[in-house]
Protein backbone atom coordinates (compact mmCIF):
# COMPACT_ATOMS: atom_id res chain seq x y z
CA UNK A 1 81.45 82.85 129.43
CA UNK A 2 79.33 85.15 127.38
CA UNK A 3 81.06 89.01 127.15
CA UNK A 4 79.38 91.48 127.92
CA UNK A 5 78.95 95.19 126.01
CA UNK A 6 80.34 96.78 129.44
CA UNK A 7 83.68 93.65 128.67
CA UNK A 8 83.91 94.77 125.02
CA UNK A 9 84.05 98.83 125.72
CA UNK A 10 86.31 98.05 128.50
CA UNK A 11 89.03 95.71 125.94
CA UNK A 12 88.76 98.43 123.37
CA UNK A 13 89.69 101.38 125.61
CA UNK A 14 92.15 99.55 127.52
CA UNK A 15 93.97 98.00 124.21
CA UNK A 16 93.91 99.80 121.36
CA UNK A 17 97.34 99.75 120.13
CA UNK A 18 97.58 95.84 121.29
CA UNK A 19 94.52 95.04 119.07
CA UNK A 20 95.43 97.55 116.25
CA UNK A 21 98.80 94.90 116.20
CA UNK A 22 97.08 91.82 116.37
CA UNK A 23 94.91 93.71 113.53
CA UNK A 24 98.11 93.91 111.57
CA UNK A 25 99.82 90.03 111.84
CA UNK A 26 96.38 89.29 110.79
CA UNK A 27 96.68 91.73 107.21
CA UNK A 28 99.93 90.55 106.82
CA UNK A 29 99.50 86.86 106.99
CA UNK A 30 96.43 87.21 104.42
CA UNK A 31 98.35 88.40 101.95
CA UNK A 32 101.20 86.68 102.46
CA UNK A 33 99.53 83.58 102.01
CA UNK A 34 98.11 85.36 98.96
CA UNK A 35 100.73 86.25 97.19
CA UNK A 36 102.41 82.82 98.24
CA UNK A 37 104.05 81.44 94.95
CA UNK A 38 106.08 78.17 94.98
CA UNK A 39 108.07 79.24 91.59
CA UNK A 40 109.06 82.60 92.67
CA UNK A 41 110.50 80.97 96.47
CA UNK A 42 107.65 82.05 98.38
CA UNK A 43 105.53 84.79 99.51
CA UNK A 44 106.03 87.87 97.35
CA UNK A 45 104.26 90.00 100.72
CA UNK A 46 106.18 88.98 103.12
CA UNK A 47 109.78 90.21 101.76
CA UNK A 48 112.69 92.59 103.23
CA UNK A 49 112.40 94.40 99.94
CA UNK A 50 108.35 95.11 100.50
CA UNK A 51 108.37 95.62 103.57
CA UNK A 52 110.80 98.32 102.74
CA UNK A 53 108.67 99.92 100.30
CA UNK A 54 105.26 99.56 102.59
CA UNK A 55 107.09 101.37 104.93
CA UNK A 56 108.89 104.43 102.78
CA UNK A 57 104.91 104.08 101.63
CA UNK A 58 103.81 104.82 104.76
CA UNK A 59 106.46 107.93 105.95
CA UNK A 60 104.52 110.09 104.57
CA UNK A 61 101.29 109.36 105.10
CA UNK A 62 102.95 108.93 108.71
CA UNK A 63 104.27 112.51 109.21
CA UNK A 64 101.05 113.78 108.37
CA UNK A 65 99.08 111.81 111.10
CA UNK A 66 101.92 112.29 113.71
CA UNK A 67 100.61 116.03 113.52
CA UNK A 68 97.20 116.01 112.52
CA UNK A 69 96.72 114.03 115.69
CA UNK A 70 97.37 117.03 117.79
CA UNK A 71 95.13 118.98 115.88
CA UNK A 72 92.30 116.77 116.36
CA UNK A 73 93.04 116.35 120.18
CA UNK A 74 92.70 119.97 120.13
CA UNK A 75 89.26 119.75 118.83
CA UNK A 76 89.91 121.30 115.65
CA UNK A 77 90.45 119.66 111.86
CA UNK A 78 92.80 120.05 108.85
CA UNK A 79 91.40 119.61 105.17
CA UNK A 80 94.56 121.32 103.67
CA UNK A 81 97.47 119.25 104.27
CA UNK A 82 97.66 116.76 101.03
CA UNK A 83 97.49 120.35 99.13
CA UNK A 84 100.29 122.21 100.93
CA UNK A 85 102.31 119.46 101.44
CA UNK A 86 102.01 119.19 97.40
CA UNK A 87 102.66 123.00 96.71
CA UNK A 88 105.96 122.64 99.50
CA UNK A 89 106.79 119.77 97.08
CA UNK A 90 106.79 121.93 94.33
CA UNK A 91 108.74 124.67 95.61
CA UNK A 92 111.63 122.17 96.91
CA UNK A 93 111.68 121.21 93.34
CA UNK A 94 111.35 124.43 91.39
CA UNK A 95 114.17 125.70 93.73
CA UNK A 96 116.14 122.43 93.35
CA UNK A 97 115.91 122.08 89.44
CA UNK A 98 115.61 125.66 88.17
CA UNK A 99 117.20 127.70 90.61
CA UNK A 100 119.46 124.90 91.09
CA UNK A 101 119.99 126.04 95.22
CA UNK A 102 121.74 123.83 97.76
CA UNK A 103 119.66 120.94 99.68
CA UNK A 104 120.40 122.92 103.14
CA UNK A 105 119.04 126.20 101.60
CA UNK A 106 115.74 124.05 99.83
CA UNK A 107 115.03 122.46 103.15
CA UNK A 108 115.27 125.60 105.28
CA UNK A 109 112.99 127.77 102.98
CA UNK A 110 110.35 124.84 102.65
CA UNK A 111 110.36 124.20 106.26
CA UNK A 112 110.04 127.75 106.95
CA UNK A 113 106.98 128.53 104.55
CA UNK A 114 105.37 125.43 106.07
CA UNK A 115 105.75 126.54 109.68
CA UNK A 116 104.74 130.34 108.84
CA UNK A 117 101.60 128.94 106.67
CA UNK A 118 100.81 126.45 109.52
CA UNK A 119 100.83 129.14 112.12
CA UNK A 120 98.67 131.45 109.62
CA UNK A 121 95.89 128.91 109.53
CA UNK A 122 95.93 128.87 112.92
CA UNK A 123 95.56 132.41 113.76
CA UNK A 124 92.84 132.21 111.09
CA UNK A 125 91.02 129.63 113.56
CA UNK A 126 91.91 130.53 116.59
CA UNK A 127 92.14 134.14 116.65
CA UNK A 128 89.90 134.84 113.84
CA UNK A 129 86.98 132.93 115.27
CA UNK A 130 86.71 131.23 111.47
CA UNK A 131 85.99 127.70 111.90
CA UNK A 132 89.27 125.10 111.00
CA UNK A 133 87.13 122.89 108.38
CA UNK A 134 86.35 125.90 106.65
CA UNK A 135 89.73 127.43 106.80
CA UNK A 136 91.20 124.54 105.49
CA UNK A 137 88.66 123.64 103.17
CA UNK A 138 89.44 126.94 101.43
CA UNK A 139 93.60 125.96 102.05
CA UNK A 140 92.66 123.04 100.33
CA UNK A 141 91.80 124.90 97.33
CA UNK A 142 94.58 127.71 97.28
CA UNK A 143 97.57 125.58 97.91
CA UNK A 144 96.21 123.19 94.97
CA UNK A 145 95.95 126.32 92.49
CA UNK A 146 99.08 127.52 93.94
CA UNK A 147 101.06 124.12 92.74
CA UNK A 148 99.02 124.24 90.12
CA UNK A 149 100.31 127.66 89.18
CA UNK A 150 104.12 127.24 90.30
CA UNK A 151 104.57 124.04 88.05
CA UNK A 152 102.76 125.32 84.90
CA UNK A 153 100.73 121.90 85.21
CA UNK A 154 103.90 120.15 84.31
CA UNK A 155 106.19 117.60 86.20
CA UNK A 156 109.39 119.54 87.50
CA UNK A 157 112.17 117.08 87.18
CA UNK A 158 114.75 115.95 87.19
CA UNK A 159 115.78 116.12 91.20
CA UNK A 160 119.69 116.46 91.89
CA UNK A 161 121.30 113.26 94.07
CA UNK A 162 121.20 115.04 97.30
CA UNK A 163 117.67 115.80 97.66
CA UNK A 164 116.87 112.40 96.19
CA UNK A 165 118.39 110.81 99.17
CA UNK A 166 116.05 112.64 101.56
CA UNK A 167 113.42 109.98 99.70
CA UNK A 168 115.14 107.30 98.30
CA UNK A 169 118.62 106.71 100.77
CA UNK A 170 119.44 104.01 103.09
CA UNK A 171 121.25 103.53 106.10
CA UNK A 172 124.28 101.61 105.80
CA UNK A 173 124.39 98.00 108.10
CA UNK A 174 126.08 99.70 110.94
CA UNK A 175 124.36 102.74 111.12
CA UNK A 176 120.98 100.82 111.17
CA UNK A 177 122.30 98.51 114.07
CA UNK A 178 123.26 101.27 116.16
CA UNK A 179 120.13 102.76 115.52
CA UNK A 180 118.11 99.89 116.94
CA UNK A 181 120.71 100.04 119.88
CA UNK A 182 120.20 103.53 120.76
CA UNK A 183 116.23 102.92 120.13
CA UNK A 184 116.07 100.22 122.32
CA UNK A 185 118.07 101.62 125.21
CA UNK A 186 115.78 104.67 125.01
CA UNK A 187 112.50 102.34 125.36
CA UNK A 188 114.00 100.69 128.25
CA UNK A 189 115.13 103.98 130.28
CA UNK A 190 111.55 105.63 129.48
CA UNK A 191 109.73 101.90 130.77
CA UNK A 192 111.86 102.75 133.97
CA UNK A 193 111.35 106.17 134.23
CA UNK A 194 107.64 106.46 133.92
CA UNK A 195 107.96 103.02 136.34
CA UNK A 196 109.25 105.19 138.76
CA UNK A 197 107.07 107.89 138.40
CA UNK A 198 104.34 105.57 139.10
CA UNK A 199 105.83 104.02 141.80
CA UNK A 200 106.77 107.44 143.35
CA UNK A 201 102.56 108.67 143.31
CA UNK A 202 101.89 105.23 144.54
CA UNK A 203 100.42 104.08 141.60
CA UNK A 204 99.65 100.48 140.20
CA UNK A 205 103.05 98.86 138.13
CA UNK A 206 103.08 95.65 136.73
CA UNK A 207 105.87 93.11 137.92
CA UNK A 208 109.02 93.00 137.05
CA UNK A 209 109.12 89.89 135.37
CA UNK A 210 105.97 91.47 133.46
CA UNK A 211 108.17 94.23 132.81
CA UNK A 212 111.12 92.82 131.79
CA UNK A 213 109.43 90.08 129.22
CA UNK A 214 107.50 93.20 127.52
CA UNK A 215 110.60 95.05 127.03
CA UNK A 216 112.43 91.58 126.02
CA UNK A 217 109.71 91.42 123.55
CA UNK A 218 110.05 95.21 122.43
CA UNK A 219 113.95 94.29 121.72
CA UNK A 220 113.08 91.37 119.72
CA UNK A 221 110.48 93.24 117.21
CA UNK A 222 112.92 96.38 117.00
CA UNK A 223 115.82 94.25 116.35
CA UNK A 224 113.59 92.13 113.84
CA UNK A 225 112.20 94.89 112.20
CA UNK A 226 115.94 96.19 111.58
CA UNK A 227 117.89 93.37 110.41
CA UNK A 228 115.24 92.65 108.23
CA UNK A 229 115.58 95.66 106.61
CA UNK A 230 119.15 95.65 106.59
CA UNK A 231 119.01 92.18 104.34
CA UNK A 232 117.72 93.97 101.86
CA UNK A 233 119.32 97.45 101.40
CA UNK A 234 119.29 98.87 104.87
CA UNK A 235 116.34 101.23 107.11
CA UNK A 236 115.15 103.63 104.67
CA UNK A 237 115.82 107.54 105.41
CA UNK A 238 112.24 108.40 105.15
CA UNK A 239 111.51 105.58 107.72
CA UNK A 240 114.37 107.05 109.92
CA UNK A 241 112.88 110.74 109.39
CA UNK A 242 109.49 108.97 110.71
CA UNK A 243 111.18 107.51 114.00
CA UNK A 244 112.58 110.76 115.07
CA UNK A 245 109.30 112.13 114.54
CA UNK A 246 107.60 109.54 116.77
CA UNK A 247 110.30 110.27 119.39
CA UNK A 248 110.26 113.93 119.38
CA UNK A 249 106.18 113.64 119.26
CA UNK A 250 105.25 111.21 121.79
CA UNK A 251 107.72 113.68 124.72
CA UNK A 252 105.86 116.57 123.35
CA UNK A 253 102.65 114.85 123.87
CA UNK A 254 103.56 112.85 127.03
CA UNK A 255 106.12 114.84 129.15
CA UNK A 256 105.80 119.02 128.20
CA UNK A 257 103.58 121.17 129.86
CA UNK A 258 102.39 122.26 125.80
CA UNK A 259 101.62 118.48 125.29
CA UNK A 260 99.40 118.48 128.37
CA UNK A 261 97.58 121.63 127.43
CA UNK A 262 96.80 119.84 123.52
CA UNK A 263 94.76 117.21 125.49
CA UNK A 264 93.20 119.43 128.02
CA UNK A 265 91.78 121.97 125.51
CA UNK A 266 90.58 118.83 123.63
CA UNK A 267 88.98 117.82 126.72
CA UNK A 268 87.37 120.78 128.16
CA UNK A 269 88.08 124.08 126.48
CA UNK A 270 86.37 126.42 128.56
CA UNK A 271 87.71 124.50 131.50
CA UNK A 272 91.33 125.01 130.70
CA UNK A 273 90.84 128.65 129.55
CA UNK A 274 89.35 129.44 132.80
CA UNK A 275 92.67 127.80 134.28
CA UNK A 276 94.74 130.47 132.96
CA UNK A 277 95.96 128.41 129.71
CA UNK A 278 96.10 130.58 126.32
CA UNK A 279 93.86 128.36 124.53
CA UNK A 280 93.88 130.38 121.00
CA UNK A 281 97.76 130.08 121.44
CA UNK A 282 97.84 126.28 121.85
CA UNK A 283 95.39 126.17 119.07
CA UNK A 284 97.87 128.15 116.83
CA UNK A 285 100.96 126.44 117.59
CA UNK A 286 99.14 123.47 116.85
CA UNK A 287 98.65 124.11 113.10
CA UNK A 288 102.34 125.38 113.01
CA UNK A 289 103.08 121.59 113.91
CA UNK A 290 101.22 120.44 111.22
CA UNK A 291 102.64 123.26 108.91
CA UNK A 292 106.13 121.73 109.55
CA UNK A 293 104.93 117.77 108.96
CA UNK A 294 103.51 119.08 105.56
CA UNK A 295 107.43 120.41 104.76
CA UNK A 296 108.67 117.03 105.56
CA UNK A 297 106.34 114.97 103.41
CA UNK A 298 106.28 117.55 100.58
CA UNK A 299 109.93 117.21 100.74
CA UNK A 300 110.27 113.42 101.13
CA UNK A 301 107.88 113.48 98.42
CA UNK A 302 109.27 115.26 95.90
CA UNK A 303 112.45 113.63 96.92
CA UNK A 304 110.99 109.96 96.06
CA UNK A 305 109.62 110.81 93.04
CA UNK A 306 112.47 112.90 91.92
CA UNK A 307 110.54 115.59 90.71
CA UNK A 308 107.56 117.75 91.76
CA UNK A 309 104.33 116.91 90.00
CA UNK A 310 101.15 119.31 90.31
CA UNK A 311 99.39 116.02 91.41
CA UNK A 312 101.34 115.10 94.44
CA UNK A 313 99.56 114.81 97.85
CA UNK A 314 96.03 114.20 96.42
CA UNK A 315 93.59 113.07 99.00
CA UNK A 316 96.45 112.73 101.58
CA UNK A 317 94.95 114.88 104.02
CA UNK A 318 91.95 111.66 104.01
CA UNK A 319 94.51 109.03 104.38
CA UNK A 320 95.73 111.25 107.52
CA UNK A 321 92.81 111.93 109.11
CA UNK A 322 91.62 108.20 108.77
CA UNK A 323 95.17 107.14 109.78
CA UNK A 324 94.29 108.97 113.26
CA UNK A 325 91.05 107.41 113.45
CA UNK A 326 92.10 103.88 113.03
CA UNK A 327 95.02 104.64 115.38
CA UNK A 328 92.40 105.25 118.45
CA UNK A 329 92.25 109.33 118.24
CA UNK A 330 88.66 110.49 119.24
CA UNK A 331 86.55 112.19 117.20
CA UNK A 332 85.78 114.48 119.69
CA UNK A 333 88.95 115.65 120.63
CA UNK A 334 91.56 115.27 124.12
CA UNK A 335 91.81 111.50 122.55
CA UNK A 336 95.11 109.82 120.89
CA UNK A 337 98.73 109.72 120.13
CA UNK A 338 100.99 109.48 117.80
CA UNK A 339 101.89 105.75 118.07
CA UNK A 340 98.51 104.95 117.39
CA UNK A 341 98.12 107.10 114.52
CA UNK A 342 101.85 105.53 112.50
CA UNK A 343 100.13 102.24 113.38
CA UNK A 344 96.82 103.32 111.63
CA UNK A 345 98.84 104.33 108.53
CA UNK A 346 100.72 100.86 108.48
CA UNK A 347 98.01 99.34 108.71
CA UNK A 348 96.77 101.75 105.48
CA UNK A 349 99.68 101.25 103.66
CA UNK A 350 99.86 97.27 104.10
CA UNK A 351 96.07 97.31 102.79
CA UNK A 352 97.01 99.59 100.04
CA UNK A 353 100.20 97.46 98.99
CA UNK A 354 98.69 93.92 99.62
CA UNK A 355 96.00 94.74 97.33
CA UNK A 356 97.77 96.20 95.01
CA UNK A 357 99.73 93.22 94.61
CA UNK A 358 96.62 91.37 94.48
CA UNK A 359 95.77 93.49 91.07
CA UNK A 360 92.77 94.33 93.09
CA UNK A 361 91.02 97.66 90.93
CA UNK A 362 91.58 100.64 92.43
CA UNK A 363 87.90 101.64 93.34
CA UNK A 364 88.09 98.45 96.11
CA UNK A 365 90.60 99.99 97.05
CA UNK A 366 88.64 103.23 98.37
CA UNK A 367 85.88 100.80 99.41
CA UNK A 368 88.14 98.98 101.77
CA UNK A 369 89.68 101.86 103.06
CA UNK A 370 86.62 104.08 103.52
CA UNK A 371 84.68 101.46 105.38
CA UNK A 372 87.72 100.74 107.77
CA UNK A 373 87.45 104.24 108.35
CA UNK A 374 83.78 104.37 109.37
CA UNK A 375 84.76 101.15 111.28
CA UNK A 376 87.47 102.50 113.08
CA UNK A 377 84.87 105.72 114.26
CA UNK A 378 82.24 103.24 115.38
CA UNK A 379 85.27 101.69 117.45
CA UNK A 380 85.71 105.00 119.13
CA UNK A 381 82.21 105.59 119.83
CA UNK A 382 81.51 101.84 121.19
CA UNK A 383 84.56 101.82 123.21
CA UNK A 384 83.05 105.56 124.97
CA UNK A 385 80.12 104.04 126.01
CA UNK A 386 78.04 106.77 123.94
CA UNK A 387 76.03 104.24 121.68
CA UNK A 388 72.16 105.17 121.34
């Protein structure tokens, strides 16, 4: 049985996340049978303690996409975010080790700038008229002399204990357990709820015994993914950070009425204006979003490194954008979620580390990831239908 285009547009749209999975058994049994080494008790890939770091790797790069997906939903673009998330880096640790202030006051003034700077760039956009690539372009350029400036072009170091935890803490056994408890009970009562929901507008459900094995199967990978972790020191804080995130994103994005309004300005601007919806407001809030991610990974950041270097958050803002891509966002907006996009930067990050490992030269390295990206596009645009 020979498929057709029509089959293949039809598997992509209707299985992105499933494939994007598949996508990443597939990276990770490469390299660990790669990095297999019978002296050293196996594969050096497939370990709790790398798995760990690929996914404090990842955080960031994570809470970046999580919000730079609704920005490109909403039809609009962000070219600033690896340089303000490093100048917010740099002002947690100038405040941390030469003012010497309390984590609580260091997070709250970060946050805040990040929020009010996110909401700026968005009034630029959106009530300025000034297109987003160029505002951020030029945000790309101020925040980086900003850092530049606030550091002295020095490393600012060394971070106290509390603020290192933000980026380098675990969980403790029982924490983590209950964790993937309260996780999985939330899966299963939001797999009911939106059940009913469909059942309720007489929608099409799959049967419960199709139900019940996917959420069986759900358990067993978040239960997997946490005792794993736990064998080796426990589920890192910036991973934990990152699954809040997720949460708190995908009921933004799936169950508000400001969620709803992301993907219909993405999908027909003029449309949804003409509806009654303050477009230029949802387009402003948007970038505060994205303001606030850029606090969390300039924090975790500076956190992990323990210290804030002038350097920090180069070409993020790339590995974000493509992150979104891979993960199934559209390029032309009112297309994507967050899921996909955290998948898109594991699968990233576990290119990025397996390589690595590999000693494969840096400059692959951008090869690889640059063609994935252009891959991932063409994806997009085959699975629309919209090929010449």
């Amino acid at each position: 049985m020979t498929m057709t285009r029509k089959d293949v547009r039809t598997f992509l749209a209707s299985n992105k996340i499933a494939a994007l999975l598949i996508i990443i058994a597939i990276i990770w049994a490469f390299f660990g049978y790669m990095t297999y080494d019978a002296d050293l008790g196996g594969s050096q890939f497939l370990t709790a303690r790398n798995f760990s770091n690929l996914l404090r790797q990842m955080a960031i790069t994570g809470m970046l996409a999580s919000a730079m997906v609704f920005v490109i939903v909403a039809g609009e673009i962000d070219l600033s975010v690896g340089s303000l998330l490093g100048m917010l880096g740099g002002i947690a640790a100038v405040l941390d080790v030469t003012y010497h202030w309390p984590l609580a006051g260091t997070v709250a003034v970060v946050v805040l700038l990040g929020i009010l700077i996110g909401l700026f760039v968005g009034w630029l956009t959106a009530y300025q008229g000034i297109p987003s690539f160029i505002v951020t372009l030029g945000g790309m350029l101020v925040w980086r002399g900003a850092v530049l400036g606030l550091t002295g072009g020095i490393t600012v170091a060394p971070a106290s204990e509390p603020l290192k935890v933000i980026g380098q803490g675990y969980l403790p056994d029982l924490a983590g357990n209950a964790l993937a408890v309260l996780l999985f009970l939330l899966l299963v009562v939001l797999a009911f709820r939106t059940r009913a929901g469909r059942v309720k507008h007489s929608l099409p459900v799959a049967s419960m015994p199709m139900e019940l094995a996917r959420l069986i199967g759900v358990g067993i990978v978040v239960f997997g993914f946490v005792l794993t972790l736990d064998s080796y020191q426990g589920v890192p804080v910036p991973v934990l950070i990152l699954l809040v995130i997720l949460g708190v994103f995908t009921v933004v994005g799936n169950k508000t009425v400001f969620g709803r309004r992301i993907y219909a300005v993405g999908s027909n601007m003029e449309a949804t204006r003409l509806s009654g919806v303050d477009v230029n407001l949802v387009k402003m809030l948007v970038f505060g979003l994205m303001g606030l991610m850029c606090a969390f990974a300039g924090l975790t950041t500076t956190a992990r490194l323990a210290a804030g270097t002038p350097s920090a958050g180069t070409g993020a803002e790339l590995d974000a954008i493509a992150s979104c891509f891979i993960g199934g966002t559209s390029m032309r907006g009112g297309v994507g979620t967050v899921i996909g996009a955290l998948v898109g930067a594991l699968i990233m990050a576990s290119l990025d580390n397996g390589m690595s490992m590999l000693g494969v030269e840096t400059f692959w390295q951008q090869i690889v990831t640059g063609l994935i990206l252009v891959a991932a596009v063409w994806m997009d645009i085959v699975s629309s239908g919209n090929t010449r």
